[in-house]
Every structure is written in structure tokens, then in C-alpha cells.
C-alpha atoms as a PDB file:
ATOM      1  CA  UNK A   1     -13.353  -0.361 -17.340  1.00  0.00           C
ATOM      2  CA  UNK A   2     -13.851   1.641 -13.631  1.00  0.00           C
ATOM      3  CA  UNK A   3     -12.120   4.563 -13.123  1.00  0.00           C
ATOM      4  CA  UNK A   4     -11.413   5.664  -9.685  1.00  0.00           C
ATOM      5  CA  UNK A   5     -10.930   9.121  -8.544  1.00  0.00           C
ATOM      6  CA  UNK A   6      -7.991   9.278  -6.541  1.00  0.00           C
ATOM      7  CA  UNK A   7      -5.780  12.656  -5.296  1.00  0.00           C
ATOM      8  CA  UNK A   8      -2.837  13.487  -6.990  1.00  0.00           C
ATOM      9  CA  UNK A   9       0.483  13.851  -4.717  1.00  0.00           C
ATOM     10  CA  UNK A  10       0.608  17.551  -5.372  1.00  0.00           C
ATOM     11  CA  UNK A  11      -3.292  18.232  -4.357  1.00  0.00           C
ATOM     12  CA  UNK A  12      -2.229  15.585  -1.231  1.00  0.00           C
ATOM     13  CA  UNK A  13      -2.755  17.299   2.512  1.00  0.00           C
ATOM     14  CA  UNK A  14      -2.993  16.297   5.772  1.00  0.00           C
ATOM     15  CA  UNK A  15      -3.074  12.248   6.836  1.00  0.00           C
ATOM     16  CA  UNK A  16      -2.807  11.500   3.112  1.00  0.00           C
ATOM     17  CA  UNK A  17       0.349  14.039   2.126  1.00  0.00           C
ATOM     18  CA  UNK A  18       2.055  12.172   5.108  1.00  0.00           C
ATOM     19  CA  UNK A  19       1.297   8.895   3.940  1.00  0.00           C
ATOM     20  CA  UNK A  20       2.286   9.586   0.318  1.00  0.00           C
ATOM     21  CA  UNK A  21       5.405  11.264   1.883  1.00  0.00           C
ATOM     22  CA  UNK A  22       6.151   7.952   3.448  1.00  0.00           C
ATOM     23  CA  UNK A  23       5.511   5.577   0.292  1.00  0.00           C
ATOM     24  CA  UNK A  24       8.039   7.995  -1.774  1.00  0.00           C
ATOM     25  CA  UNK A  25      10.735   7.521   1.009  1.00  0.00           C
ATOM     26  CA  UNK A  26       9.860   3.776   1.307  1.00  0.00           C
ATOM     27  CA  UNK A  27       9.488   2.752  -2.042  1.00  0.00           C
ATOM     28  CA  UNK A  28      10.339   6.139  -4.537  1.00  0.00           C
ATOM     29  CA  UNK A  29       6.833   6.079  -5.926  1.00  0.00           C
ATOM     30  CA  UNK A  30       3.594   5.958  -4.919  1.00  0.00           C
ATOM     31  CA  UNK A  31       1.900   2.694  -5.832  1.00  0.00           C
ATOM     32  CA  UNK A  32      -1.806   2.447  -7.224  1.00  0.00           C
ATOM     33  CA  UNK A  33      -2.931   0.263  -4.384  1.00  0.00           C
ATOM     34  CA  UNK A  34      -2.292   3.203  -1.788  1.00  0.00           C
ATOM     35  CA  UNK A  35      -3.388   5.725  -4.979  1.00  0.00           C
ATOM     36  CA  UNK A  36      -7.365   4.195  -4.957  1.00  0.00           C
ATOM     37  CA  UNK A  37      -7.945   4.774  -1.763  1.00  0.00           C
ATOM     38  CA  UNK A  38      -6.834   8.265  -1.646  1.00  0.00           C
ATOM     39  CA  UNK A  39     -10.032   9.820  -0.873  1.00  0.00           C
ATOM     40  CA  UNK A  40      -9.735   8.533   2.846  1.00  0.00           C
ATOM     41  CA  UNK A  41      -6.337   9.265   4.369  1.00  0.00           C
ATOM     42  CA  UNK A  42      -6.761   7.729   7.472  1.00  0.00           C
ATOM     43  CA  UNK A  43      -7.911   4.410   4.976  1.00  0.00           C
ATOM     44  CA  UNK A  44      -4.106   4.744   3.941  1.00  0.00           C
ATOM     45  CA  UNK A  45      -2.464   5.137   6.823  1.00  0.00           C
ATOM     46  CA  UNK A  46      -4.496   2.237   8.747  1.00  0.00           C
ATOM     47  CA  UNK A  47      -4.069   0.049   5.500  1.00  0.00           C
ATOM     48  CA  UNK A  48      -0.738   0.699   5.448  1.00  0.00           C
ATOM     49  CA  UNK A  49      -0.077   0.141   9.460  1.00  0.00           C
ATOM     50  CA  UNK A  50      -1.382  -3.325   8.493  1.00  0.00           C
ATOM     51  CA  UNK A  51       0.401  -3.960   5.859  1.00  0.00           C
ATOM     52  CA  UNK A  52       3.786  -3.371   7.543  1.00  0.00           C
ATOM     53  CA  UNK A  53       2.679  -5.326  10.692  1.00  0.00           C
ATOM     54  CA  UNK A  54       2.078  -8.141   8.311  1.00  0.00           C
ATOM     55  CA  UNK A  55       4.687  -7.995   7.005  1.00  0.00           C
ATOM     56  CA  UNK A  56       7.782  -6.880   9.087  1.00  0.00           C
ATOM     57  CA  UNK A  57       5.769  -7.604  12.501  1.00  0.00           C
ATOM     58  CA  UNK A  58       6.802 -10.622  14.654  1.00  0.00           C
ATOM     59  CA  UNK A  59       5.403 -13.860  13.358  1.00  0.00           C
ATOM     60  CA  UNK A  60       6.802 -17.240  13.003  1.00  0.00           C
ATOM     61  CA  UNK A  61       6.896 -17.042   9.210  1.00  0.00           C
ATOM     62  CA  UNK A  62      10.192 -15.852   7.973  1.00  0.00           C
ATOM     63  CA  UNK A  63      10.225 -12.189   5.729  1.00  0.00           C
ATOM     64  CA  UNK A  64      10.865 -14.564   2.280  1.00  0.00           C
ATOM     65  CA  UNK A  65       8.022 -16.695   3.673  1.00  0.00           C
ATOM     66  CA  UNK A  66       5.198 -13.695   3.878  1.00  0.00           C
ATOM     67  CA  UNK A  67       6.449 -12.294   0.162  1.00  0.00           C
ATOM     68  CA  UNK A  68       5.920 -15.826  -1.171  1.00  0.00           C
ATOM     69  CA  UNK A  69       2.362 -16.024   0.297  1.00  0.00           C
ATOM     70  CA  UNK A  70       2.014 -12.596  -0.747  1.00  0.00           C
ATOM     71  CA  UNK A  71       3.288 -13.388  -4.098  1.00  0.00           C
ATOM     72  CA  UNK A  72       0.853 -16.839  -4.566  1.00  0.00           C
ATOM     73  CA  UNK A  73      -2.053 -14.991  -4.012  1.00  0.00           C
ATOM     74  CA  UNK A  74      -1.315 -11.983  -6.529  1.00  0.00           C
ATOM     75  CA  UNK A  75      -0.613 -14.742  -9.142  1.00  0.00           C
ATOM     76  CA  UNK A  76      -3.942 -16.363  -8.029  1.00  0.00           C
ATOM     77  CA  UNK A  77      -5.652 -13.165  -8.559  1.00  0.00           C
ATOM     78  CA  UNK A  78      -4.139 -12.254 -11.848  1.00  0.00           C
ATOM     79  CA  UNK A  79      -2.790  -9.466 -10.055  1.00  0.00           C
ATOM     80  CA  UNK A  80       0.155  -8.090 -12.143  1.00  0.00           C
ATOM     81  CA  UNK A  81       3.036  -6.269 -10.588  1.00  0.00           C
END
């Protein structure tokens, strides 16, 4: 198995304590997707800008649309959430 150094929420400062300040407002926890790449804050913040224009951003898929997609392609990755 890898192991991935990350940075803990309390070590966090800068882009990446503002990013993980974010996820805990948006979602109450920080999830390991934003956790692995915590050694680049601006990787965060960019990954997450994309992820929310992806999601919420205009498009002619509907929200339930993009989380099915979204949801498809976890399951086709045995990606377990």
C-alpha cells in the first residue's frame, strides 16, 4: 500500500489553511481527495475552483445530472465513498 504525506489541518498555513477552512465550512470535514494533495496549496485551491465550476457552473446538464455522472464513474473506478 502507498502512503502519502499530506499536512495535517493544524500544521495547515497560507493557500492551504484557507482551503481547508473552506472544505470544513462546506462540507464539516476535510475529505482525503483535497488531504493528498496537501503539499501544494495552490493544487487545492485550483482543483477545487474546478471542481465547483463543474459542478455548480452553468452547463446544460442539470445539478442531479453531474452527481450521477460523477457517481458512474466512482463506481467504475471502484472508488468507495
Amino acid at each position: 500500500m502507498a502512503w502519502i504525506k499530506t499536512v495535517d489541518p493544524a500544521d495547515a498555513t497560507g493557500v492551504l489553511k484557507t482551503e481547508y477552512d473552506k472544505a470544513i465550512r462546506r462540507a464539516g470535514k476535510i475529505f482525503e481527495i483535497l488531504r493528498i494533495q496537501s503539499l501544494n496549496g495552490e493544487s487545492v485551491r485550483d482543483g477545487m475552483r474546478l471542481y465547483l465550476t463543474i459542478m455548480y457552473g452553468p452547463s446544460p446538464l442539470t445539478r442531479g445530472q453531474r452527481e450521477m455522472i460523477a457517481t458512474v464513474v466512482s463506481a467504475a473506478n471502484h472508488c468507495h465513498y
